[in-house]
N, C-alpha and C. Protein backbone atom coordinates (compact mmCIF):
# COMPACT_ATOMS: atom_id res chain seq x y z
N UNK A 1 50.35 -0.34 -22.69
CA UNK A 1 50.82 1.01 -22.58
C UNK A 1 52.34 1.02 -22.48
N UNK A 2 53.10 1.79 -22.69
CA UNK A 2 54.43 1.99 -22.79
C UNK A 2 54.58 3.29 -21.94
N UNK A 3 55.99 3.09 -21.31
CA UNK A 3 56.31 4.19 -20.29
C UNK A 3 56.87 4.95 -21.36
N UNK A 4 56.68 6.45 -20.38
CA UNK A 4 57.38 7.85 -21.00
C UNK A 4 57.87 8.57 -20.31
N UNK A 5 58.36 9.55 -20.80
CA UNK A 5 58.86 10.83 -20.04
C UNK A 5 58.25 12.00 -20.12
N UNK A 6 58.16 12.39 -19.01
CA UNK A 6 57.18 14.21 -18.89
C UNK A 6 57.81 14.66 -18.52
N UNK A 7 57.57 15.66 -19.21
CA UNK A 7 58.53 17.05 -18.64
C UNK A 7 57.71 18.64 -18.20
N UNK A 8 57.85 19.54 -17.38
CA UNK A 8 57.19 20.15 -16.69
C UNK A 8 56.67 21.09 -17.68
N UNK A 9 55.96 22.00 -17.59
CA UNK A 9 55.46 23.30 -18.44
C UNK A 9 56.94 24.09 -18.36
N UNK A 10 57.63 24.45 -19.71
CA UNK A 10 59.18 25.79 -18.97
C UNK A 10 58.51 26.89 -18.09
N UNK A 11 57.44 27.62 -18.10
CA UNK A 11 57.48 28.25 -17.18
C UNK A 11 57.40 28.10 -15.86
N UNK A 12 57.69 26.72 -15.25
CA UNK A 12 57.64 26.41 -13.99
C UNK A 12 58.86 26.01 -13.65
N UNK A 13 59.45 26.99 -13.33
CA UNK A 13 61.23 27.78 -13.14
C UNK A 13 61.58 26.76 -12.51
N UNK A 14 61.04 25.86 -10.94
CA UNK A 14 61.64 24.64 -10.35
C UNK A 14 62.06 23.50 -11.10
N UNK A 15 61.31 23.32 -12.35
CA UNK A 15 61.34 21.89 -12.70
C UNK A 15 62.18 21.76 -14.45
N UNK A 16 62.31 23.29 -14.57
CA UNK A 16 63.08 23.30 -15.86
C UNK A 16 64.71 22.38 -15.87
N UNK A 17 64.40 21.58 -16.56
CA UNK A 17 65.75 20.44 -16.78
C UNK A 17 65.12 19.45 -16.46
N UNK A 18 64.06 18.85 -15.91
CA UNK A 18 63.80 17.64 -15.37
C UNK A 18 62.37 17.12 -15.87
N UNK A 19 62.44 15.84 -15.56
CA UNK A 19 61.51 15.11 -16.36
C UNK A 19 60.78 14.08 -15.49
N UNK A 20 60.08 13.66 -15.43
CA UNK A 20 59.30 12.86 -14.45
C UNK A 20 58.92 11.12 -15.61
N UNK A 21 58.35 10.42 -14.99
CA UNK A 21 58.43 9.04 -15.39
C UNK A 21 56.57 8.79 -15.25
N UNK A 22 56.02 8.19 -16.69
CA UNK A 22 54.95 7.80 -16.16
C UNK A 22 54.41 6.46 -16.83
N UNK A 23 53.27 6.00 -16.83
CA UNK A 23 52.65 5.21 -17.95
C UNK A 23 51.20 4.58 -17.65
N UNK A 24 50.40 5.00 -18.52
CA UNK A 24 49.25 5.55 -18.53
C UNK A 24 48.58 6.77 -17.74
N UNK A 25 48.06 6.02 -16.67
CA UNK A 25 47.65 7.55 -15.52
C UNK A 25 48.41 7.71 -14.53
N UNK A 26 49.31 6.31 -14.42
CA UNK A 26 50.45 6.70 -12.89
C UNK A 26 51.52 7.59 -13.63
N UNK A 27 52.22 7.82 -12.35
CA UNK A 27 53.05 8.62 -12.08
C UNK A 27 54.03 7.84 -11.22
N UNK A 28 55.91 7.69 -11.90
CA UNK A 28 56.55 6.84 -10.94
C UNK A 28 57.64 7.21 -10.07
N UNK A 29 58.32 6.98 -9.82
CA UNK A 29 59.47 7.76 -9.07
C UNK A 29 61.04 6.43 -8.59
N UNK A 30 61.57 7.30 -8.41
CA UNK A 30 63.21 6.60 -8.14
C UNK A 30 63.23 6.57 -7.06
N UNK A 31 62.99 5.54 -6.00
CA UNK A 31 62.74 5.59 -4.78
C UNK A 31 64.54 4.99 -4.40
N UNK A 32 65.16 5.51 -3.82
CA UNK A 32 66.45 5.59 -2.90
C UNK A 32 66.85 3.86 -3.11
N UNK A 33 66.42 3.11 -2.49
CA UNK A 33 66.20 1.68 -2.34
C UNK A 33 66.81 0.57 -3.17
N UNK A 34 66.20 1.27 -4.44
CA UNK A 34 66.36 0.54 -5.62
C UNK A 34 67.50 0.78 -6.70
N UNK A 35 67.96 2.29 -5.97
CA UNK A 35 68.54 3.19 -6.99
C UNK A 35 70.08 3.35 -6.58
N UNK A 36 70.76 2.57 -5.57
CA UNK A 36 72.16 2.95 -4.97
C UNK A 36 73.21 3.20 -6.54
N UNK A 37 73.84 4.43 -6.20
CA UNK A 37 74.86 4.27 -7.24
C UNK A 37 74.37 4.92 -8.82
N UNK A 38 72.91 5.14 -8.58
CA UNK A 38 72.25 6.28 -9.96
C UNK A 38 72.39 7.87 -9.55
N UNK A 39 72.85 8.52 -10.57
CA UNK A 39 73.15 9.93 -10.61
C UNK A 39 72.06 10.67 -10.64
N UNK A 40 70.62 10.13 -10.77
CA UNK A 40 69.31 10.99 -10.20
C UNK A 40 69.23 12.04 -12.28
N UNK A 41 70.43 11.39 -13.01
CA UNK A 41 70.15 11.85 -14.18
C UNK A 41 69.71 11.33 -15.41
N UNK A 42 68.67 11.69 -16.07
CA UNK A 42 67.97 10.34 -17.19
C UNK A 42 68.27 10.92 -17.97
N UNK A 43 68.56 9.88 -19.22
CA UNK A 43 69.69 10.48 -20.38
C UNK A 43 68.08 10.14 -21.28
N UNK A 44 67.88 11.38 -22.54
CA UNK A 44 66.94 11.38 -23.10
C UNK A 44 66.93 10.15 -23.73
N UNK A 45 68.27 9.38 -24.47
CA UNK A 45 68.08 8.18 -24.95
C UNK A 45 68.35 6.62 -24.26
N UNK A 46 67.70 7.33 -23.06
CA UNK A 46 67.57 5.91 -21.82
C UNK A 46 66.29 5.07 -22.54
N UNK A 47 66.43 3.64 -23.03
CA UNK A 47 65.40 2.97 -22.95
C UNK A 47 64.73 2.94 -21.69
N UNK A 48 63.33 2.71 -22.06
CA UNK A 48 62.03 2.83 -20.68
C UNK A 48 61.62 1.30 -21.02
N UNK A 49 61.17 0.49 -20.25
CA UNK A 49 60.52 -0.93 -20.19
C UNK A 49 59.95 -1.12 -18.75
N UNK A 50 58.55 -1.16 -19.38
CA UNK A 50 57.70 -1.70 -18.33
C UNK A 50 58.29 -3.49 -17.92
N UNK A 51 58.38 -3.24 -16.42
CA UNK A 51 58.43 -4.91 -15.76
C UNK A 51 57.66 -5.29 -14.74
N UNK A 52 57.26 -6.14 -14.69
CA UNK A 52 56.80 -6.88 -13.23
C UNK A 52 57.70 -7.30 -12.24
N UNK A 53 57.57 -6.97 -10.69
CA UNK A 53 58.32 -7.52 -10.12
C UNK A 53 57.66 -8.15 -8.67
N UNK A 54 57.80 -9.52 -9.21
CA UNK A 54 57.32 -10.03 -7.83
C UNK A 54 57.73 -9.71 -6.29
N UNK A 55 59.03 -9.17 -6.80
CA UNK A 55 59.93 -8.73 -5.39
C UNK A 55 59.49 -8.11 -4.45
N UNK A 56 58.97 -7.05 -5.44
CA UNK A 56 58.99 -5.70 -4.53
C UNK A 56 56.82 -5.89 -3.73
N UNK A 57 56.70 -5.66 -2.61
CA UNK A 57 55.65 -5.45 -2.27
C UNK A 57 54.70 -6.72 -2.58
N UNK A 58 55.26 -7.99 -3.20
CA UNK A 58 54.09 -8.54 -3.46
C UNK A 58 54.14 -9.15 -4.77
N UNK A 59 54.63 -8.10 -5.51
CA UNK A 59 54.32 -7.91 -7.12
C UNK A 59 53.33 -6.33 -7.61
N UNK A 60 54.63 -5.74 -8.45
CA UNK A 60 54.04 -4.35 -8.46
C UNK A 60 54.91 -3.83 -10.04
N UNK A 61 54.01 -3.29 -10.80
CA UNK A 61 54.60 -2.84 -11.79
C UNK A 61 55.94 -1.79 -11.62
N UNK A 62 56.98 -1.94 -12.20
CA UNK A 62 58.04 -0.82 -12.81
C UNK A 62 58.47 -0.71 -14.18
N UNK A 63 59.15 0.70 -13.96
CA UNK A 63 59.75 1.20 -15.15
C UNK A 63 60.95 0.54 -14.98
N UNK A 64 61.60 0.25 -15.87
CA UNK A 64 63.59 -0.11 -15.84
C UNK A 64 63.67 0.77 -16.87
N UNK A 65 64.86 1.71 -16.49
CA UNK A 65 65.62 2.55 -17.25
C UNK A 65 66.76 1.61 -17.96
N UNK A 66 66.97 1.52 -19.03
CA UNK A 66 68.02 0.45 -19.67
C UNK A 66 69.05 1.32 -20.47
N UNK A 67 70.10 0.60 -20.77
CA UNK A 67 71.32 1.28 -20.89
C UNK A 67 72.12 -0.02 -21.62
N UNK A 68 72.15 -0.23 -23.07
CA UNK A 68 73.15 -1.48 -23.47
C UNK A 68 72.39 -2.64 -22.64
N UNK A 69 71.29 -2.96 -22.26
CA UNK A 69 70.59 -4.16 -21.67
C UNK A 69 71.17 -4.24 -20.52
N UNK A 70 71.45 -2.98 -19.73
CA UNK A 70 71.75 -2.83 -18.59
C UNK A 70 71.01 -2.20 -17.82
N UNK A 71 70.17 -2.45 -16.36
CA UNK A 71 69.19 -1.67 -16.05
C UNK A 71 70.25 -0.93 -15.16
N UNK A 72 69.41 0.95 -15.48
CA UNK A 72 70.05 2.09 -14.86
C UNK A 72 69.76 2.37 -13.77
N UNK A 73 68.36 2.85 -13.74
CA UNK A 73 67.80 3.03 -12.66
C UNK A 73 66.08 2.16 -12.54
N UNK A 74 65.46 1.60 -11.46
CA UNK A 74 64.27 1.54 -11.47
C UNK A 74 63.13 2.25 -10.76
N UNK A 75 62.14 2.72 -11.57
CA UNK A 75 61.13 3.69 -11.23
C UNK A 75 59.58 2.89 -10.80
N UNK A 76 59.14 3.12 -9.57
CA UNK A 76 57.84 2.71 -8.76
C UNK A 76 56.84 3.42 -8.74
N UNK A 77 55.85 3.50 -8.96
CA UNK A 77 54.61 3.56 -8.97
C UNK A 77 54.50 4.87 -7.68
N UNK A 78 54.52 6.03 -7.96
CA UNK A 78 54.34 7.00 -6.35
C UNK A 78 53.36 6.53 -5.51
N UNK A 79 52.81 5.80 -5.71
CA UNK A 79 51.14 5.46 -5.08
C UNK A 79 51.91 4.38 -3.65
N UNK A 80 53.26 3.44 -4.30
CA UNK A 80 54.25 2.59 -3.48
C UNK A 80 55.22 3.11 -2.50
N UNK A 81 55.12 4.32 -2.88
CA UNK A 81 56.98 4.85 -2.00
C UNK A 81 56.70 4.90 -0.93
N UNK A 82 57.63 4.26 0.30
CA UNK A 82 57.63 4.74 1.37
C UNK A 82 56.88 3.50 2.43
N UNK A 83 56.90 2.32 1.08
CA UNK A 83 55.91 1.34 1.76
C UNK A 83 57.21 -0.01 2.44
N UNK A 84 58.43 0.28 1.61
CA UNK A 84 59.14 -0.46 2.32
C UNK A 84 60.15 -0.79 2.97
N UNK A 85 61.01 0.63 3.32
CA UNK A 85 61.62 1.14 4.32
C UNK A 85 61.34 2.30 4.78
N UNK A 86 60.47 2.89 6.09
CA UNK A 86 60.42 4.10 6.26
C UNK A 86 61.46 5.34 5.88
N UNK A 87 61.37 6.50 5.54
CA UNK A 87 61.77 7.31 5.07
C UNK A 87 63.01 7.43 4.17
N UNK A 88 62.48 6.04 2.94
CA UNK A 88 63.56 6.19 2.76
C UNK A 88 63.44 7.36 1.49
N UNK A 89 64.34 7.95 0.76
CA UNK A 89 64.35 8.77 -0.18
C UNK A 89 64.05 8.86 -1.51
N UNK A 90 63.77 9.40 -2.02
CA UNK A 90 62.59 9.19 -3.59
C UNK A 90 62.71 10.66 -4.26
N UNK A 91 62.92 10.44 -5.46
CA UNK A 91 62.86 11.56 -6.37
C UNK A 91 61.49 11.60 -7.18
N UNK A 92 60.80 12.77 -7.61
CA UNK A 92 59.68 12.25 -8.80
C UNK A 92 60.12 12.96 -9.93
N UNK A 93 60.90 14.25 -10.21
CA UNK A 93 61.11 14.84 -11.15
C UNK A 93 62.87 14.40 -10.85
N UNK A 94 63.53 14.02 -11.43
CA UNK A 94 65.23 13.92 -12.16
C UNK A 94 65.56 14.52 -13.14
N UNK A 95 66.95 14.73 -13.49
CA UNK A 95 67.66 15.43 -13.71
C UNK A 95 67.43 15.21 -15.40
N UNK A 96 68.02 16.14 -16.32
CA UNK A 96 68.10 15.38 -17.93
C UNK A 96 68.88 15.75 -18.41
N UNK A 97 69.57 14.73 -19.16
CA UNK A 97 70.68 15.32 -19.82
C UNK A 97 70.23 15.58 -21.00
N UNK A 98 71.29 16.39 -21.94
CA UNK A 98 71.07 17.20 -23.06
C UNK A 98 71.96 15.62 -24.25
């Protein structure tokens, strides 16, 4: 499966501009943690690549947002957030640029 981008129904006035991260039936998110120094904005022609990362939790699938073979931001699995610093901060819908 290959990650994508969703974007809300337009008539749901909160979420118009923003796009959410998924691949297959999950749903992922930009959890604070991972993300120091990302603008919370995904550029429509951000490469998406599924990775494994033993790091995090064990070993747990992510998205890497890529940029020139530069990772932008990385996106976790919502089912994960919150599992490895309490409160820390998480987006599920971000920003999009035009």
């Amino acid at each position: 499966m290959n990650p994508r981008m969703v974007t809300a129904h337009p008539d749901v006035v909160q979420l118009r501009g923003k796009t959410a991260l998924a691949c297959g039936p999950l749903v992922y998110c930009l959890e604070s943690i991972d993300n120091e120094g990302f603008d919370g904005i995904i550029s429509p022609d951000i490469m998406l690549e599924l990775r494994w990362r033993d790091d995090i939790l064990g070993g747990i699938g992510t998205i890497a947002g890529l940029r020139n073979g530069e990772v932008v931001f990385t996106a976790i699995p919502y089912y994960a957030v919150g599992n490895r610093i309490p409160g820390a901060g998480y987006t599920t819908w971000a920003g999009t640029s035009k």
